[in-house]
C-alpha atoms as a PDB file:
ATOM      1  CA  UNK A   1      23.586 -25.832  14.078  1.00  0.00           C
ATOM      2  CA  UNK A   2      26.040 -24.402  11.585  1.00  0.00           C
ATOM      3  CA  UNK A   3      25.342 -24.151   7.952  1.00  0.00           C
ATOM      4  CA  UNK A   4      28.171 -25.694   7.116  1.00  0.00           C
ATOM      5  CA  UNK A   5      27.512 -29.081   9.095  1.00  0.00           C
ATOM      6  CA  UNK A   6      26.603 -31.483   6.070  1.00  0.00           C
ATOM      7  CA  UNK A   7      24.860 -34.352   7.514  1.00  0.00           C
ATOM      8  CA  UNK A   8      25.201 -36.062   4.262  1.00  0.00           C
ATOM      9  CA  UNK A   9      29.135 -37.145   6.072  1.00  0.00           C
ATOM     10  CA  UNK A  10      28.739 -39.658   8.475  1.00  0.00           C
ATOM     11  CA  UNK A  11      31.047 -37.387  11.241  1.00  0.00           C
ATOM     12  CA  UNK A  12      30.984 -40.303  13.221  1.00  0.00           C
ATOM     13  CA  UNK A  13      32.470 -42.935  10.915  1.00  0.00           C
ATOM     14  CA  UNK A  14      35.604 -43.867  12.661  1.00  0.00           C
ATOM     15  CA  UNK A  15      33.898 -43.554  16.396  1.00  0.00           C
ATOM     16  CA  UNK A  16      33.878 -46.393  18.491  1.00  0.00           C
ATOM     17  CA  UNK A  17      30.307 -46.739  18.830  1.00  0.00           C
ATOM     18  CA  UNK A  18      27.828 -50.101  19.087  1.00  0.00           C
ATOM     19  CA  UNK A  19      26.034 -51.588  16.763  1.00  0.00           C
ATOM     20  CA  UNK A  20      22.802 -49.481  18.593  1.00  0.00           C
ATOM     21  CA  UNK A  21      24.643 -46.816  18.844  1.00  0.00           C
ATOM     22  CA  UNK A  22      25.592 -46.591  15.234  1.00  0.00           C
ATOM     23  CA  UNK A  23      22.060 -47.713  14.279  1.00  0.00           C
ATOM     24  CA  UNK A  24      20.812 -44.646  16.661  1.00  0.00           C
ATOM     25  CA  UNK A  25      23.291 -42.405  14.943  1.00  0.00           C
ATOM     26  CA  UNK A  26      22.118 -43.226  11.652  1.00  0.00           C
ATOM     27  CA  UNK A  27      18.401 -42.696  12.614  1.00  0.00           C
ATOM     28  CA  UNK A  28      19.046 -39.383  14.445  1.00  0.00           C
ATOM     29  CA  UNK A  29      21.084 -38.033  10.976  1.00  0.00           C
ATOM     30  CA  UNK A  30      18.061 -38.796   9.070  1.00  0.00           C
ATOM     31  CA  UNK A  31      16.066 -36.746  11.695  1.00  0.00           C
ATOM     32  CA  UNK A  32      18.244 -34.038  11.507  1.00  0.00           C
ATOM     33  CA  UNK A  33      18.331 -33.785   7.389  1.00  0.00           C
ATOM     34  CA  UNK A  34      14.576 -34.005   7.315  1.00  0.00           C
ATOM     35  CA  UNK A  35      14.237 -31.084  10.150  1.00  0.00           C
ATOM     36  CA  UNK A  36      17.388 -29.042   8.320  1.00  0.00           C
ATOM     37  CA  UNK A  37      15.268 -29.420   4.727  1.00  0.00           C
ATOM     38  CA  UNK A  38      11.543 -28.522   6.363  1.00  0.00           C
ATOM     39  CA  UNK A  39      13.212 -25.451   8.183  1.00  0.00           C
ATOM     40  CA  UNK A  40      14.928 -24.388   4.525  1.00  0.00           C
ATOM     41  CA  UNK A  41      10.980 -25.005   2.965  1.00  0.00           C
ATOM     42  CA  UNK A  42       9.388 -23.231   5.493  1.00  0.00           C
ATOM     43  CA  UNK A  43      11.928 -20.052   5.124  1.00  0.00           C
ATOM     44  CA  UNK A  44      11.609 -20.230   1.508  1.00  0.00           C
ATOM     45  CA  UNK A  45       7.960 -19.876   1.499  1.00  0.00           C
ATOM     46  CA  UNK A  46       7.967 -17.246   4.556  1.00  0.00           C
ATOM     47  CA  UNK A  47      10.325 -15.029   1.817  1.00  0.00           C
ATOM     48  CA  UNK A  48       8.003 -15.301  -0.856  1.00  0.00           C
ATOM     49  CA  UNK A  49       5.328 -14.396   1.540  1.00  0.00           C
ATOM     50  CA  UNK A  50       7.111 -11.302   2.505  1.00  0.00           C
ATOM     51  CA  UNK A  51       7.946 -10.119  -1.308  1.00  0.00           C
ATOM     52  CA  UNK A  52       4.211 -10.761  -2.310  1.00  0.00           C
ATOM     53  CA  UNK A  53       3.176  -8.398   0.529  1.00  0.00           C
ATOM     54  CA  UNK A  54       5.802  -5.487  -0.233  1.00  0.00           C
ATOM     55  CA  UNK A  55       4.748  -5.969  -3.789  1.00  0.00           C
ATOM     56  CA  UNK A  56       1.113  -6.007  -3.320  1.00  0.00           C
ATOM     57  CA  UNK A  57      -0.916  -2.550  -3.661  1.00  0.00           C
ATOM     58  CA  UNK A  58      -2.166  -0.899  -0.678  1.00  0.00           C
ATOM     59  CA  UNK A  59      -5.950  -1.752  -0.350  1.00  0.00           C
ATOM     60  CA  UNK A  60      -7.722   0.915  -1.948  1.00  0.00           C
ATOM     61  CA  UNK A  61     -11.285   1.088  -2.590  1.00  0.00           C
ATOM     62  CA  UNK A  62     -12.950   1.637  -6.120  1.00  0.00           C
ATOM     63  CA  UNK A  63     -15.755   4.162  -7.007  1.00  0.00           C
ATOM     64  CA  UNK A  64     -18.760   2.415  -5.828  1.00  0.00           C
ATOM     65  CA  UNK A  65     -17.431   1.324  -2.889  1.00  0.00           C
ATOM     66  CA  UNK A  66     -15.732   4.069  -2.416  1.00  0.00           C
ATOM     67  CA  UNK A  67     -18.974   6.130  -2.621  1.00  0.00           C
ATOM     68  CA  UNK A  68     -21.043   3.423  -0.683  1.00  0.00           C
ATOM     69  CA  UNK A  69     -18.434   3.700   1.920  1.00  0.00           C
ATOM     70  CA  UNK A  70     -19.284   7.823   2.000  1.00  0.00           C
ATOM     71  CA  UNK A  71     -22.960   7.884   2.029  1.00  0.00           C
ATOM     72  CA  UNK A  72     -22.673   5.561   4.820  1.00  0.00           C
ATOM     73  CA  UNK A  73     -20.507   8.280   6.697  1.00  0.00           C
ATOM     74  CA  UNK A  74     -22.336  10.945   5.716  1.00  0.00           C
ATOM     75  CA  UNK A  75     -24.891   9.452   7.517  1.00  0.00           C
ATOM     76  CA  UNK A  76     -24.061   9.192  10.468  1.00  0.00           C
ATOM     77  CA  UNK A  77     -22.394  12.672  10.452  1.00  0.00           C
ATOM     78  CA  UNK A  78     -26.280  13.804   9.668  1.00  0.00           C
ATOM     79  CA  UNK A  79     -27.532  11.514  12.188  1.00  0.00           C
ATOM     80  CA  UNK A  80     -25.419  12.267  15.352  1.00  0.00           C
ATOM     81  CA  UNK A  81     -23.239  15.450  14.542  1.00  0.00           C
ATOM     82  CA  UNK A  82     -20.202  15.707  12.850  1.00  0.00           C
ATOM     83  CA  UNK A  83     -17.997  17.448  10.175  1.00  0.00           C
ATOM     84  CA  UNK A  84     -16.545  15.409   7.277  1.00  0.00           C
ATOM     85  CA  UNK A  85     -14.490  16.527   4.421  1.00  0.00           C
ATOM     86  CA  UNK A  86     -13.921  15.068   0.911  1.00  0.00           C
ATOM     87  CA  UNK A  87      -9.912  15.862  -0.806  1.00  0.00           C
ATOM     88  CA  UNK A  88      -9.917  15.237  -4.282  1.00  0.00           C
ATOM     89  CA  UNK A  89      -6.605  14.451  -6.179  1.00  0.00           C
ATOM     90  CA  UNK A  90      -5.917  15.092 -10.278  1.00  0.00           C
ATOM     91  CA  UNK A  91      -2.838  13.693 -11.814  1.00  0.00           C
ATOM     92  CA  UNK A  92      -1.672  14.759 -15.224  1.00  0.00           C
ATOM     93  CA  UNK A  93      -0.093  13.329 -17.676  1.00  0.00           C
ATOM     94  CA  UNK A  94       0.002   9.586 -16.496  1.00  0.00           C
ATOM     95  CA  UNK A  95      -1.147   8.468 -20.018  1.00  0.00           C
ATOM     96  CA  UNK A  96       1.994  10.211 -21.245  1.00  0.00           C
ATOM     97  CA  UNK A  97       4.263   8.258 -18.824  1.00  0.00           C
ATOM     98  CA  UNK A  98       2.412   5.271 -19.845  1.00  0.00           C
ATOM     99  CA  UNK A  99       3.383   5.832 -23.474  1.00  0.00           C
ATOM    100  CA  UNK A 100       6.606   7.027 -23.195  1.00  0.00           C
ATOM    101  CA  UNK A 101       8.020   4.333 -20.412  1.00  0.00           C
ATOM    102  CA  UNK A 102       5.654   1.437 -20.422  1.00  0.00           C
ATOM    103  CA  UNK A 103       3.357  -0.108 -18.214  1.00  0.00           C
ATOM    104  CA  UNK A 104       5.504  -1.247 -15.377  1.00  0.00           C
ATOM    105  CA  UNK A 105       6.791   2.426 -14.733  1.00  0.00           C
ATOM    106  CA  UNK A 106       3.068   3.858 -14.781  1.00  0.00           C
ATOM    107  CA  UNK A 107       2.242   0.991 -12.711  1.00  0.00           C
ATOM    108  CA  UNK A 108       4.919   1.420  -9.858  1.00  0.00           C
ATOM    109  CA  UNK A 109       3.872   5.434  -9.853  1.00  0.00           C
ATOM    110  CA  UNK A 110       0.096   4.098  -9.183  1.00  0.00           C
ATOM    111  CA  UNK A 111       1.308   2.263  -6.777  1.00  0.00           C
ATOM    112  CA  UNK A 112       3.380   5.092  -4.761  1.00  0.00           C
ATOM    113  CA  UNK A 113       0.450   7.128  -5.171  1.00  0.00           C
ATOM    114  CA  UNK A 114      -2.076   4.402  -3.224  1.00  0.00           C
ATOM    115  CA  UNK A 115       1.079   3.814  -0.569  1.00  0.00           C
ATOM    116  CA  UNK A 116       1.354   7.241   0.343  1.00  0.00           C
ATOM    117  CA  UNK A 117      -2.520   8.356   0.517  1.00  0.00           C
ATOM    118  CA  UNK A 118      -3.254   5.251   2.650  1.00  0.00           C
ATOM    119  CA  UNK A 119      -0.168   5.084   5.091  1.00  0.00           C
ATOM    120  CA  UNK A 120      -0.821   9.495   5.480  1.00  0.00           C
ATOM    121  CA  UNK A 121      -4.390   8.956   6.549  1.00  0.00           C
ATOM    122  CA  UNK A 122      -5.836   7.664   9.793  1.00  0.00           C
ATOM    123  CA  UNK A 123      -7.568   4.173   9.773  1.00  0.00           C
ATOM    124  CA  UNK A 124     -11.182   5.944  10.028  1.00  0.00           C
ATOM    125  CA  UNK A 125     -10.490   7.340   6.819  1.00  0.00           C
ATOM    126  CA  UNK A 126     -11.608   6.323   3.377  1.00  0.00           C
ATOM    127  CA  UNK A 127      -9.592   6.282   0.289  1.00  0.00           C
ATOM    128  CA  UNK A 128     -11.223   5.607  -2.878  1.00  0.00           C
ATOM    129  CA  UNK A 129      -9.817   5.317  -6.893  1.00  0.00           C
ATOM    130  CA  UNK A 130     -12.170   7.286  -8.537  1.00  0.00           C
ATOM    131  CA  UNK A 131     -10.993   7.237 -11.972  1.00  0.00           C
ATOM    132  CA  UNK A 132      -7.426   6.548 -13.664  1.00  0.00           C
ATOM    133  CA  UNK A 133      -5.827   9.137 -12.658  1.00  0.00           C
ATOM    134  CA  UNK A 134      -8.759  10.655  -9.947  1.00  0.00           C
ATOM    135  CA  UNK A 135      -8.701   9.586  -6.254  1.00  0.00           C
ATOM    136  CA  UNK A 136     -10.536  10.309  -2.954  1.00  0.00           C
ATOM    137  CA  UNK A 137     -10.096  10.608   0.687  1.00  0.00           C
ATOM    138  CA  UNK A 138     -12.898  11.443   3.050  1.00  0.00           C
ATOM    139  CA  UNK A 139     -11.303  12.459   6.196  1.00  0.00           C
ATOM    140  CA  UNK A 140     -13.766  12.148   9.201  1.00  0.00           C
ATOM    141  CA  UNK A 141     -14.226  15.028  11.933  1.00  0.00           C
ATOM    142  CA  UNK A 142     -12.118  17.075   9.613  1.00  0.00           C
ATOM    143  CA  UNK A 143     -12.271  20.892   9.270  1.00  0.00           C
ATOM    144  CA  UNK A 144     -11.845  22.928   6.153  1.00  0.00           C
ATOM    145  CA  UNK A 145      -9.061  24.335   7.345  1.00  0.00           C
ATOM    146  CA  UNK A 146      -7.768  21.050   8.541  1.00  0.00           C
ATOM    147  CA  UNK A 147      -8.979  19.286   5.553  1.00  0.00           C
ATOM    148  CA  UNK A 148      -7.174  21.978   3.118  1.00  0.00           C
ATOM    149  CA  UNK A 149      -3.591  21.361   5.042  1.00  0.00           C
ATOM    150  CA  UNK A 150      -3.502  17.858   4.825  1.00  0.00           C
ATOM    151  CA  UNK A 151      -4.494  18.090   0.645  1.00  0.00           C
ATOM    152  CA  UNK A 152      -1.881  20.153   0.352  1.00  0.00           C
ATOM    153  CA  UNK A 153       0.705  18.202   2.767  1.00  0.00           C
ATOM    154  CA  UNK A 154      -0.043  15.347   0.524  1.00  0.00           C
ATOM    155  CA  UNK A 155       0.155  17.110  -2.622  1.00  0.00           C
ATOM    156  CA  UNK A 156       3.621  18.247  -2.152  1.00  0.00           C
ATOM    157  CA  UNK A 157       4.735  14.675  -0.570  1.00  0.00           C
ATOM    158  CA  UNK A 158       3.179  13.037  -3.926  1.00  0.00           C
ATOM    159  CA  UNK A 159       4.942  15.755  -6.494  1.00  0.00           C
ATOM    160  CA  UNK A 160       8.174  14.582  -4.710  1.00  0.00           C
ATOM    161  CA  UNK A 161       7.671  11.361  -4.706  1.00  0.00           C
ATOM    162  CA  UNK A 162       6.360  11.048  -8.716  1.00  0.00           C
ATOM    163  CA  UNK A 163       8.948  13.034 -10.172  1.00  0.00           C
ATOM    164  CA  UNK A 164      11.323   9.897 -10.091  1.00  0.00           C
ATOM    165  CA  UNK A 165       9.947   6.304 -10.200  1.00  0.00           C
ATOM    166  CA  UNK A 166      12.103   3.166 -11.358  1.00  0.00           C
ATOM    167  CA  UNK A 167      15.136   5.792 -12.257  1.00  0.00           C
ATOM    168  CA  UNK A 168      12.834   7.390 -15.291  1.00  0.00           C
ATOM    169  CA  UNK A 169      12.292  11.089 -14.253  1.00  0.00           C
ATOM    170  CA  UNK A 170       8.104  11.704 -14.756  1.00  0.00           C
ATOM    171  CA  UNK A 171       6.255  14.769 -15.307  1.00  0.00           C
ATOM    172  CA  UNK A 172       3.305  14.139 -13.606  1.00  0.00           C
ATOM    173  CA  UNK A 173       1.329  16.973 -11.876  1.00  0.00           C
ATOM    174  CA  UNK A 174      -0.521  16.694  -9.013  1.00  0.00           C
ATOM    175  CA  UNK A 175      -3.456  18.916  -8.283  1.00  0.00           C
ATOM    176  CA  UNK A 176      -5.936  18.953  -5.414  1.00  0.00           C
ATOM    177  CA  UNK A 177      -9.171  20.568  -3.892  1.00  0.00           C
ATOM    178  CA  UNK A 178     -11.144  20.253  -0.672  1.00  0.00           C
ATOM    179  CA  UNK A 179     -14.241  20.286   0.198  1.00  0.00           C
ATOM    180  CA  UNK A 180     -16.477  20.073   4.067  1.00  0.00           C
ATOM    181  CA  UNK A 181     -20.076  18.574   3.925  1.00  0.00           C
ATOM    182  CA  UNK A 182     -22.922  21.028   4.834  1.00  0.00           C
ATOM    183  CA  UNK A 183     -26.316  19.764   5.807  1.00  0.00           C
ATOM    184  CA  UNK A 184     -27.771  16.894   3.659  1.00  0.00           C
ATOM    185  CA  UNK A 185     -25.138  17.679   0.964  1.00  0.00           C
ATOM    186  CA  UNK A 186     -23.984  13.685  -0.665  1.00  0.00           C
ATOM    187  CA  UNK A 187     -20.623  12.839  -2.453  1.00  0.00           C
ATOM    188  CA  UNK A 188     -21.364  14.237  -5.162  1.00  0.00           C
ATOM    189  CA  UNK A 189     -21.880  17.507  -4.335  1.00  0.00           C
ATOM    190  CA  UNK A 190     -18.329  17.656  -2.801  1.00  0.00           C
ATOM    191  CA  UNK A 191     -16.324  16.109  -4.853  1.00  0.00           C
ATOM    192  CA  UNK A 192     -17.962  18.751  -7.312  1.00  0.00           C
ATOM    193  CA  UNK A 193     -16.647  21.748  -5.264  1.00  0.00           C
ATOM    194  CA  UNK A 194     -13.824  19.893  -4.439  1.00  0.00           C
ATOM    195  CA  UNK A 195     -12.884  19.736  -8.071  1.00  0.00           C
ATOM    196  CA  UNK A 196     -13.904  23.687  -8.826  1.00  0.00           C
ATOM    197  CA  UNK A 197     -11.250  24.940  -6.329  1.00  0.00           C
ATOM    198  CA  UNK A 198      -8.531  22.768  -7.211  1.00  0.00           C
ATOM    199  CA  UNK A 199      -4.911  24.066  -7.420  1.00  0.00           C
ATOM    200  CA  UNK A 200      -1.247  22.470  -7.892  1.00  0.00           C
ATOM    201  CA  UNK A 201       1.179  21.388  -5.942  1.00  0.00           C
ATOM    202  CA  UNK A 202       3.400  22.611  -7.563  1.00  0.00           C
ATOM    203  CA  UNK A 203       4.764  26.453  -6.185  1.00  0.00           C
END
């Protein structure tokens, strides 16, 4: 039905109907306004569904589950075979953007950050905050030399995106480290080395 068919004019006004028809008419008009207005509800709400999910942060886990999540893996890479490895991310200066552009800006750069490590990872992986400005990704069956390449992929995609956010151009520096699980090694221990061998993003 149109948009512009206002069922508050009786179309039918100067028809020839019966008194039952007329009496239908009116009945089916009210049906029709009460349908027309639910429909208009129901969209409403189904838009402000959509916005709250584009505006919601990805799901990203924080330290202790983040590390729960890891010792569980490591497990069971001790357990039946496997190779794990831990990327660690640094970003710099995100108190400064804080201070000098507010909270919403720092915000909206947190969340590009958490959108682009979760949507660049596979679903086995875990992504953890570890701190402010700190985050994690174990990457399962993951190589060294594998796990090295994608810290770096996603260093260079992150520097991109973070030197603009909300039209205020950032300084933020990202740097990042890897680091593959030995032999009854925990978290800990990686995100250690991880951290030793860091370098920038930036060439």
């Amino acid at each position: 039905m149109s948009k512009d068919f206002d069922l508050s004019v009786d179309w039918l006004v100067d028809a020839p109907l019966t008194t039952d028809q007329r009496r239908a008419w009116t009945v089916l008009r009210g049906e029709l306004a009460s349908a027309l207005a639910k429909n208009q509800e129901l969209m409403e709400r189904l838009r402000q569904v959509e916005q709250q999910q584009a505006d919601a942060e990805p799901s990203i886990l924080n330290r202790p589950e983040f590390n729960r999540e890891v010792a569980r893996m490591l497990a069971f890479d001790e357990r039946y075979g496997g190779m794990s490895s831990v990327l660690y991310f640094d970003f710099d200066h995100l108190g400064e953007t804080t201070s000098r552009f507010g909270n919403a800006v720092s915000a909206a750069a947190m969340k590009e950050i958490a959108a682009t490590l979760v949507r660049s990872v596979r679903g086995s992986d875990i992504v953890g905050r570890l701190a402010p400005d700190e985050f994690g990704i174990l990457l399962m069956r993951c190589d060294n030399a594998a796990a090295w390449r994608k810290a770096e992929d996603l260093a260079i995609q992150l520097q991109h995106t973070l030197t603009e956010i909300q039209g205020c151009r950032l300084s933020i520096k990202v740097s990042y480290g890897a680091y593959t699980f030995r032999d009854n090694e925990d978290l800990a221990v990686g995100l250690k080395e991880a951290a030793q061998v860091m370098t920038s993003a930036v060439k």
